[in-house]
C-alpha atoms as a PDB file:
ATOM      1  CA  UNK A   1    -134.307 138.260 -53.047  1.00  0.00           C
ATOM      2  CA  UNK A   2    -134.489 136.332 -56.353  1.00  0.00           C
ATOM      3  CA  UNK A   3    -137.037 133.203 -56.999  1.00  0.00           C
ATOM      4  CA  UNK A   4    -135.243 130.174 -56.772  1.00  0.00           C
ATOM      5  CA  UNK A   5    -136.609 129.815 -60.576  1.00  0.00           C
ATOM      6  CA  UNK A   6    -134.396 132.333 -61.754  1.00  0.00           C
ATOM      7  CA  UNK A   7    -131.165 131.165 -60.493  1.00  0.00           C
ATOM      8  CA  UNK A   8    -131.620 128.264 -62.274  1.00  0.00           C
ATOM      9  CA  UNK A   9    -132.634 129.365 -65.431  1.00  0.00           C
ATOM     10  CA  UNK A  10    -129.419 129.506 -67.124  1.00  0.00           C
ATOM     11  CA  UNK A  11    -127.996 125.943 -65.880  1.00  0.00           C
ATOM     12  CA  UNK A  12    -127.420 124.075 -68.609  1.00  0.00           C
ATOM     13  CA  UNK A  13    -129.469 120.751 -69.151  1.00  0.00           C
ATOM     14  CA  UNK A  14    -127.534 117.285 -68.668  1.00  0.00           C
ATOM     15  CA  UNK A  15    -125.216 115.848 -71.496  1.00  0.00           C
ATOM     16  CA  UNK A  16    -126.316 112.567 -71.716  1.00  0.00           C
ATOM     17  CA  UNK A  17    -127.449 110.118 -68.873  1.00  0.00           C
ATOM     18  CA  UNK A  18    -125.183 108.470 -66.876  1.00  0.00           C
ATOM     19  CA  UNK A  19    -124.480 105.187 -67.704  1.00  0.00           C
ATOM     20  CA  UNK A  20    -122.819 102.178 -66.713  1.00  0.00           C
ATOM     21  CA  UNK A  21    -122.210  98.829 -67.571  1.00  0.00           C
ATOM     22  CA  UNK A  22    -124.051  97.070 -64.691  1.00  0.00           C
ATOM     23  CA  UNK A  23    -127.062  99.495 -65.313  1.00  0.00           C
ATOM     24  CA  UNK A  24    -126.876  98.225 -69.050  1.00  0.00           C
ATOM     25  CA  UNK A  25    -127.353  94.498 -67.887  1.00  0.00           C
ATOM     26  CA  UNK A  26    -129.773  95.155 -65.881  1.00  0.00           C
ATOM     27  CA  UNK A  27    -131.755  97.029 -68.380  1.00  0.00           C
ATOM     28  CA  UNK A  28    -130.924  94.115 -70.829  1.00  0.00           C
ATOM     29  CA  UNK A  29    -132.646  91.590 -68.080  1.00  0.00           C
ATOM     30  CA  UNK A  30    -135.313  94.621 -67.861  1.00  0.00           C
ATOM     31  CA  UNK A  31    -136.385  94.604 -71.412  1.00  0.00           C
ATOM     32  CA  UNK A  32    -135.708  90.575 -72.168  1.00  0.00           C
ATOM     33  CA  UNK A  33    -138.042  89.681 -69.505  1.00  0.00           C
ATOM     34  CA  UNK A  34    -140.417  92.234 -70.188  1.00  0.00           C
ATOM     35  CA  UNK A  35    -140.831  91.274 -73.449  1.00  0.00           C
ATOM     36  CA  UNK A  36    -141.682  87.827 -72.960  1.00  0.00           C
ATOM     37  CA  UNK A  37    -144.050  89.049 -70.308  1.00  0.00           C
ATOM     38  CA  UNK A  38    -146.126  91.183 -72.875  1.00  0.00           C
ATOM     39  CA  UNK A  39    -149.625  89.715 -73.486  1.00  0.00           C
ATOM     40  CA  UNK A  40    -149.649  87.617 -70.434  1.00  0.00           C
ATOM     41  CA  UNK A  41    -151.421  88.376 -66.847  1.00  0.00           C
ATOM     42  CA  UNK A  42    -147.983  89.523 -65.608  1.00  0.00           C
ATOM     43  CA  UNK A  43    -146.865  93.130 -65.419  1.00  0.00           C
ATOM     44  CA  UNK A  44    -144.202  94.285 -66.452  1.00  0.00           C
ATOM     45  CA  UNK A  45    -140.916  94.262 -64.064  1.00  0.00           C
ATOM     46  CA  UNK A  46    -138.979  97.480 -63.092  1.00  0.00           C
ATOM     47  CA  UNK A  47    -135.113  98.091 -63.256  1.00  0.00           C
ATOM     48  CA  UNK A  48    -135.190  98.219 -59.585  1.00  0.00           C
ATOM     49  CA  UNK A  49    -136.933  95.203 -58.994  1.00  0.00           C
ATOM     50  CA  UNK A  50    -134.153  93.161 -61.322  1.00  0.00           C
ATOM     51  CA  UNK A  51    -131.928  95.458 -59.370  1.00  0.00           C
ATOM     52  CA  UNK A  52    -132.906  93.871 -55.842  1.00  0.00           C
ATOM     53  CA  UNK A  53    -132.816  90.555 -57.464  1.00  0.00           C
ATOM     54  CA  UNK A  54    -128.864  91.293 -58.749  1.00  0.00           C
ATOM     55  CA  UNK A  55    -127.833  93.392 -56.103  1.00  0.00           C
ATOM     56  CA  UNK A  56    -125.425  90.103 -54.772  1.00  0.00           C
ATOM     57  CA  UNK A  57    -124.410  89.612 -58.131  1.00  0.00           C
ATOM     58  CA  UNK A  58    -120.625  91.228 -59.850  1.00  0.00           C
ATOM     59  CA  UNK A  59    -120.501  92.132 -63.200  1.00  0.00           C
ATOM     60  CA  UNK A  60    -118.651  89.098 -64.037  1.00  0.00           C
ATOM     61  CA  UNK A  61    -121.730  87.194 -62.698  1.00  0.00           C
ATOM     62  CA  UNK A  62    -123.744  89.103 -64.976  1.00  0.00           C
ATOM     63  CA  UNK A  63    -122.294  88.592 -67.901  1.00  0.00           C
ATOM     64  CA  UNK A  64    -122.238  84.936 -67.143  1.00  0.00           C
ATOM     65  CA  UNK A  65    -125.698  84.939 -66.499  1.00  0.00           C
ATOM     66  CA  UNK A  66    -126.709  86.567 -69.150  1.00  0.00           C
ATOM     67  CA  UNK A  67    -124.564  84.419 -72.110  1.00  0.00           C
ATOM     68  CA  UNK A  68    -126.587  81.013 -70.048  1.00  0.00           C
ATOM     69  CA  UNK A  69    -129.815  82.706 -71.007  1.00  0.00           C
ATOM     70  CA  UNK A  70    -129.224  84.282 -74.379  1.00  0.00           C
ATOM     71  CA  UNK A  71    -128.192  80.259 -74.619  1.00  0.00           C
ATOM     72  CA  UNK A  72    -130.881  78.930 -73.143  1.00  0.00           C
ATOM     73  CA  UNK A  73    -133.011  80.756 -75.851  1.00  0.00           C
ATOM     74  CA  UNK A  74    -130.811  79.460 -78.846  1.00  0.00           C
ATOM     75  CA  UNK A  75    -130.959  75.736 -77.199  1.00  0.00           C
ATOM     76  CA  UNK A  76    -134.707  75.750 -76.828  1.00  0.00           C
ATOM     77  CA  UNK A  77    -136.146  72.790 -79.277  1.00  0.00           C
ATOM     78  CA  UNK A  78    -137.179  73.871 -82.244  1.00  0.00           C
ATOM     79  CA  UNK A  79    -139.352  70.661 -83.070  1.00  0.00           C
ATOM     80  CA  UNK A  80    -143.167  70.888 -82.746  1.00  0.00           C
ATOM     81  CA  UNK A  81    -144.436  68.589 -80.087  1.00  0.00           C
ATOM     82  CA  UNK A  82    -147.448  66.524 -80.810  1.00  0.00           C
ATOM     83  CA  UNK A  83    -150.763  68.788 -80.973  1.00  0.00           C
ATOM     84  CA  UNK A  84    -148.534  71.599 -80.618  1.00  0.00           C
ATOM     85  CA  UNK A  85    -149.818  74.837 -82.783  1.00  0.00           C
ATOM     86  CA  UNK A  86    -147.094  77.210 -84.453  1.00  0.00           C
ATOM     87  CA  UNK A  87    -148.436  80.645 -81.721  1.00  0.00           C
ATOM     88  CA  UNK A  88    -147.442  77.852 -78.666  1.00  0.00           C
ATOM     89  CA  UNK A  89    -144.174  76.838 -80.337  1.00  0.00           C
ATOM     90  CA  UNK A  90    -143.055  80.175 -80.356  1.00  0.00           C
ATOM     91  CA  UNK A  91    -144.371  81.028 -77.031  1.00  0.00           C
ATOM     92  CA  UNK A  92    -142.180  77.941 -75.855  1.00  0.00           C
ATOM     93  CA  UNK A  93    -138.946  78.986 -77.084  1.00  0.00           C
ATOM     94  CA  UNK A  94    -139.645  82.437 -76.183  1.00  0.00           C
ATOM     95  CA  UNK A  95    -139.980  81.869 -72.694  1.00  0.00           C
ATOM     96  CA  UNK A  96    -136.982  80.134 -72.202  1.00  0.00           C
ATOM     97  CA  UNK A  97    -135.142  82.894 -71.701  1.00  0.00           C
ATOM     98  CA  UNK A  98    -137.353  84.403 -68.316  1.00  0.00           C
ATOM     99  CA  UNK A  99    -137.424  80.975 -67.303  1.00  0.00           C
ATOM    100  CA  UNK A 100    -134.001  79.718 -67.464  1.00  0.00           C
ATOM    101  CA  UNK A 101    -133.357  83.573 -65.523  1.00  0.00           C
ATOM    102  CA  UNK A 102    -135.046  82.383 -62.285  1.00  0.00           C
ATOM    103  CA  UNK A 103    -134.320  78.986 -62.334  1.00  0.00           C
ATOM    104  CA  UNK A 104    -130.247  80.495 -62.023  1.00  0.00           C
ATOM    105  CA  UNK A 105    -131.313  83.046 -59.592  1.00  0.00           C
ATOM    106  CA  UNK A 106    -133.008  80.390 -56.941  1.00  0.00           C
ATOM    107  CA  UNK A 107    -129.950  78.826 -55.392  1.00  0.00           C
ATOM    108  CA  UNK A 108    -132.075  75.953 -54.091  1.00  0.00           C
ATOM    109  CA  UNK A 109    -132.377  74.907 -57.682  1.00  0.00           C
ATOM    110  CA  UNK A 110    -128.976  74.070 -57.922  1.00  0.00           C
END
């Protein structure tokens, strides 16, 4: 009898990875949110977690959910309030995409 090892060494490896376009958004949300997260007491959020989150959601949803925070970011003022340093400006704006992301996702917001 042959070791399972052998059987399988002439299998050729995968392609490419599957892909999809729901598993893009989500890893869109994935990195967005993660990146705003960086440097903060938060760790970062898994695909699955956002996953859970979406799992209710269609693709159309998506999509619109993702063009109100990509807005949300643009939309963010870009004046400097009072006592305000350039590092917390940026932080501001930066956040407003994670922000305006759970503020769509809590229904009782709305």
């Amino acid at each position: 009898m042959e070791p399972l090892k052998s059987l399988f060494a002439n299998r050729a490896p995968p392609k490419q990875k599957r892909s999809s376009e729901r598993g893009d958004l989500l890893e869109f949300f994935t990195n967005n949110i993660n990146a705003e997260r960086a440097g903060t007491k938060y760790r970062p959020l898994s695909i699955g977690y956002i996953a859970k989150r979406l799992q209710g959601l269609e693709v159309k949803d998506l999509y619109h959910l993702k063009s109100i925070c990509e807005d949300a970011r643009r939309r963010a003022p870009m004046v400097t309030l009072k006592n305000e340093t350039e590092a917390q400006r940026r932080k501001r704006i930066e956040g407003s995409f994670s922000k305006k992301f759970w503020f769509e996702l809590d229904p009782s917001k709305h």
